[in-house]
C-alpha atoms as a PDB file:
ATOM      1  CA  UNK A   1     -25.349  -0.620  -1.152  1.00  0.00           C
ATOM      2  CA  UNK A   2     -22.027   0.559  -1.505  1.00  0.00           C
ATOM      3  CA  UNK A   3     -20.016   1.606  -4.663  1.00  0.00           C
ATOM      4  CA  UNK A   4     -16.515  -0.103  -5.811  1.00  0.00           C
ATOM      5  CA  UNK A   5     -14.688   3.137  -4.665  1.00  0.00           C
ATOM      6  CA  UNK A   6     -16.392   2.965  -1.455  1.00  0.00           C
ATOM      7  CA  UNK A   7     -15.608  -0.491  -0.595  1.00  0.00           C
ATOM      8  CA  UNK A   8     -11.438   0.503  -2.237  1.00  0.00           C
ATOM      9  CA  UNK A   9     -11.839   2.677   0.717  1.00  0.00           C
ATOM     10  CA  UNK A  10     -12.699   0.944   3.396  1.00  0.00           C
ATOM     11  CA  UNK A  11     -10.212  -2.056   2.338  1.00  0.00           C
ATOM     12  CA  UNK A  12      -7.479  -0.084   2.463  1.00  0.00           C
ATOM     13  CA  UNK A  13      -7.775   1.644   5.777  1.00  0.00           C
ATOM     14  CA  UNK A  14      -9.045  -2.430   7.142  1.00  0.00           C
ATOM     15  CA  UNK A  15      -5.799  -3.477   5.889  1.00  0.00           C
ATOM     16  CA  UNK A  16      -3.804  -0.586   7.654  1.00  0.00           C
ATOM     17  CA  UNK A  17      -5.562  -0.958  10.897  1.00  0.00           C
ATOM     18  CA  UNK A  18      -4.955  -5.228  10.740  1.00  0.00           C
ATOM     19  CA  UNK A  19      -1.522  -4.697  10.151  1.00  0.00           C
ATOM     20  CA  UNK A  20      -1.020  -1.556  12.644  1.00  0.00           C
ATOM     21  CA  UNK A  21      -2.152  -3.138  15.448  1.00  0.00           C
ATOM     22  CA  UNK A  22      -0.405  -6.136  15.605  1.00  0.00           C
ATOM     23  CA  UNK A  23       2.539  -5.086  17.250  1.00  0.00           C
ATOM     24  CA  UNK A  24       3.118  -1.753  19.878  1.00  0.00           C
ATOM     25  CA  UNK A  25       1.041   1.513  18.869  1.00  0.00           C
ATOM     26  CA  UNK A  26      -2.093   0.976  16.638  1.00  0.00           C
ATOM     27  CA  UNK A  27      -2.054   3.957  14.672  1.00  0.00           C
ATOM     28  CA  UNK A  28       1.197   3.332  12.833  1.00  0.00           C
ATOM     29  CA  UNK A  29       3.357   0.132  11.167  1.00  0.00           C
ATOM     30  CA  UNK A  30       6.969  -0.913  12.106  1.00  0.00           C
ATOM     31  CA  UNK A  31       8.895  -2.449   9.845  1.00  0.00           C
ATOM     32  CA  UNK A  32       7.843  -5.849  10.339  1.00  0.00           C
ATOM     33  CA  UNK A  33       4.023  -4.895  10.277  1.00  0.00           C
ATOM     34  CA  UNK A  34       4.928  -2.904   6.841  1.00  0.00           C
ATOM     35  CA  UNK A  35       6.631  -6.331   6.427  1.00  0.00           C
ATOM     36  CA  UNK A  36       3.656  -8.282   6.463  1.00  0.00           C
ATOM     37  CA  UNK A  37       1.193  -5.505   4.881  1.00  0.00           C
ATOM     38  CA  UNK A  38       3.373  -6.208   1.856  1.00  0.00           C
ATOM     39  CA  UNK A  39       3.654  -9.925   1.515  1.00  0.00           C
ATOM     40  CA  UNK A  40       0.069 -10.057   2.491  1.00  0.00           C
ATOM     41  CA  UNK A  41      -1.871  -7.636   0.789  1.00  0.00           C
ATOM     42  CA  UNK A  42       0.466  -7.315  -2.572  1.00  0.00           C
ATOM     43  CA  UNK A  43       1.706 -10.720  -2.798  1.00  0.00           C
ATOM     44  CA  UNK A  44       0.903 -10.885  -6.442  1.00  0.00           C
ATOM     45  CA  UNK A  45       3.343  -7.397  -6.525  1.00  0.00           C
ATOM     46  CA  UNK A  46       6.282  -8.192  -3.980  1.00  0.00           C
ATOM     47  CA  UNK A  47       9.021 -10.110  -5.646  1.00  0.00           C
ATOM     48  CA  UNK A  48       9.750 -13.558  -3.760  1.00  0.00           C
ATOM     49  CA  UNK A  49      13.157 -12.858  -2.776  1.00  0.00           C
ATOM     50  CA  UNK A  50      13.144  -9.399  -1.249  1.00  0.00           C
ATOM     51  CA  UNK A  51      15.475  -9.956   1.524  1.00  0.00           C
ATOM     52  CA  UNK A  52      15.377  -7.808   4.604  1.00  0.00           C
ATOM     53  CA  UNK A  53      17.672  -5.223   3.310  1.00  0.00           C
ATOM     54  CA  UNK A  54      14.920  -4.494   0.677  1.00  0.00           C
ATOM     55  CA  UNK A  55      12.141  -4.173   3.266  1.00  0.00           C
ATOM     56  CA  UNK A  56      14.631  -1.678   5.118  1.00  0.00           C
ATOM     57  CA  UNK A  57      14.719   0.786   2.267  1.00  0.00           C
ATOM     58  CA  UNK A  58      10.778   0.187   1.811  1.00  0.00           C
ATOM     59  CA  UNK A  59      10.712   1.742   5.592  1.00  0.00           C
ATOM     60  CA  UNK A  60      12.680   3.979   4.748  1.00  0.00           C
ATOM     61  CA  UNK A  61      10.951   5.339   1.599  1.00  0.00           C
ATOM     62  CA  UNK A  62       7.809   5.426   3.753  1.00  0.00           C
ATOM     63  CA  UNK A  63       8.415   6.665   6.838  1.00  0.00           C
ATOM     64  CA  UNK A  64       9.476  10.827   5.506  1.00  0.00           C
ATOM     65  CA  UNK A  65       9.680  11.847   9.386  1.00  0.00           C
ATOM     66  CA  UNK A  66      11.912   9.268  10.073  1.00  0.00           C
ATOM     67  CA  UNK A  67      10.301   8.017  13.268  1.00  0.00           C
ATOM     68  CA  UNK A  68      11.173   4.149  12.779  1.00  0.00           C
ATOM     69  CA  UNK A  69       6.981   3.870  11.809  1.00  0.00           C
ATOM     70  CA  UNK A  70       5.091   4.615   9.122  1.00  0.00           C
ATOM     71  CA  UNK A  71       2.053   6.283  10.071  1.00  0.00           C
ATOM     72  CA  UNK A  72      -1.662   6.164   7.718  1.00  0.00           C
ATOM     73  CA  UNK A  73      -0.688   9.662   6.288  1.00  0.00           C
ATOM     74  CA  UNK A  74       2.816   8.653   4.981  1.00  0.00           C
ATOM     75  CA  UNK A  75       1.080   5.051   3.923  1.00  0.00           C
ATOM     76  CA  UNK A  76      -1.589   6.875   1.574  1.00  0.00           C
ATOM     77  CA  UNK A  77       1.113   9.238   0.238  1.00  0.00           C
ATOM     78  CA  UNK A  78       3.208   6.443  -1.378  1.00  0.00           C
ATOM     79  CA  UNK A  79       0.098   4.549  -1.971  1.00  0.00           C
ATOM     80  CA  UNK A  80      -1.423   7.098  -4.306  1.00  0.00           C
ATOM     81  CA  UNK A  81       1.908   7.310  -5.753  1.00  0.00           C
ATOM     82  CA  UNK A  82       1.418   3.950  -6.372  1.00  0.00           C
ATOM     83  CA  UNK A  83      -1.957   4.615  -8.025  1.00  0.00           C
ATOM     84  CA  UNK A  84      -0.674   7.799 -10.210  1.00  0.00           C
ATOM     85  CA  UNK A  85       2.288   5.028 -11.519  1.00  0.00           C
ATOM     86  CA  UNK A  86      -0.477   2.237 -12.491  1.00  0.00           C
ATOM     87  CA  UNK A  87      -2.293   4.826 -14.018  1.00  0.00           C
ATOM     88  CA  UNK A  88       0.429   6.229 -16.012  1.00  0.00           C
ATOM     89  CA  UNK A  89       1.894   2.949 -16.847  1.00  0.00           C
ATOM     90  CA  UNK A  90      -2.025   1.522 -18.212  1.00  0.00           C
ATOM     91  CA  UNK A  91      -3.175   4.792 -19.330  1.00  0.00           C
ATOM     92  CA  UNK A  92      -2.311   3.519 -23.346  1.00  0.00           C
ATOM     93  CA  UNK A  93      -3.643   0.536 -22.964  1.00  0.00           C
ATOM     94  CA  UNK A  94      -6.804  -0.152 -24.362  1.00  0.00           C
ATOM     95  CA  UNK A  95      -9.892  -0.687 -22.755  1.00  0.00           C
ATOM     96  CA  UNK A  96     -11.387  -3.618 -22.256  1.00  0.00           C
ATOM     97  CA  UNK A  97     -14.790  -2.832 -23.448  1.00  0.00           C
ATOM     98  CA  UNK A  98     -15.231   0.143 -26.419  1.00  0.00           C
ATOM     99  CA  UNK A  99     -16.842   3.012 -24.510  1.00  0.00           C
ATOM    100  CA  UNK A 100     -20.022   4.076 -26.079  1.00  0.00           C
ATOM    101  CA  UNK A 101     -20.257   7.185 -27.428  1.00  0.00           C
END
């Protein structure tokens, strides 16, 4: 049986992989694979009307070698970044069951 944290795991380098290999080289995203990671896999967190501009600076937030692709290593970078700012920004709120002590 595998643990939450596991499974967090393995979803998010699935979701990578599904999305790098649709188009060219498998092991990295262009911009309209990033494209589609986004609207797919955070639709409840991508605004409806980013226009294409706004997926252009995405890429170019992500991709820190500036290669035109994002590879899995510049993915997980911002992604934990991600994760440090959900953190941060839920960190007061309370919990939704009292911890026992």
């Amino acid at each position: 049986m595998t643990s939450p944290l596991e499974e967090a795991l393995a979803t998010i380098i699935s979701s990578f992989q599904r999305h790098a290999e649709r188009f060219g080289d498998n092991y990295t995203l262009c911009q309209a694979e990033l494209k589609e990671l986004v609207q797919t896999e955070l639709p409840t967190w991508t605004p409806t009307g980013l226009r294409e501009c706004d997926y252009n600076k995405l890429m170019s937030v992500l991709d820190t070698n500036k290669d035109q692709q994002v590879d899995f290593a510049e993915y997980m970078n911002k992604l934990a970044c991600l994760c440090i700012y959900c953190h941060e920004y839920f960190k007061n709120c309370p919990p939704e069951t009292p911890c026992s002590q």
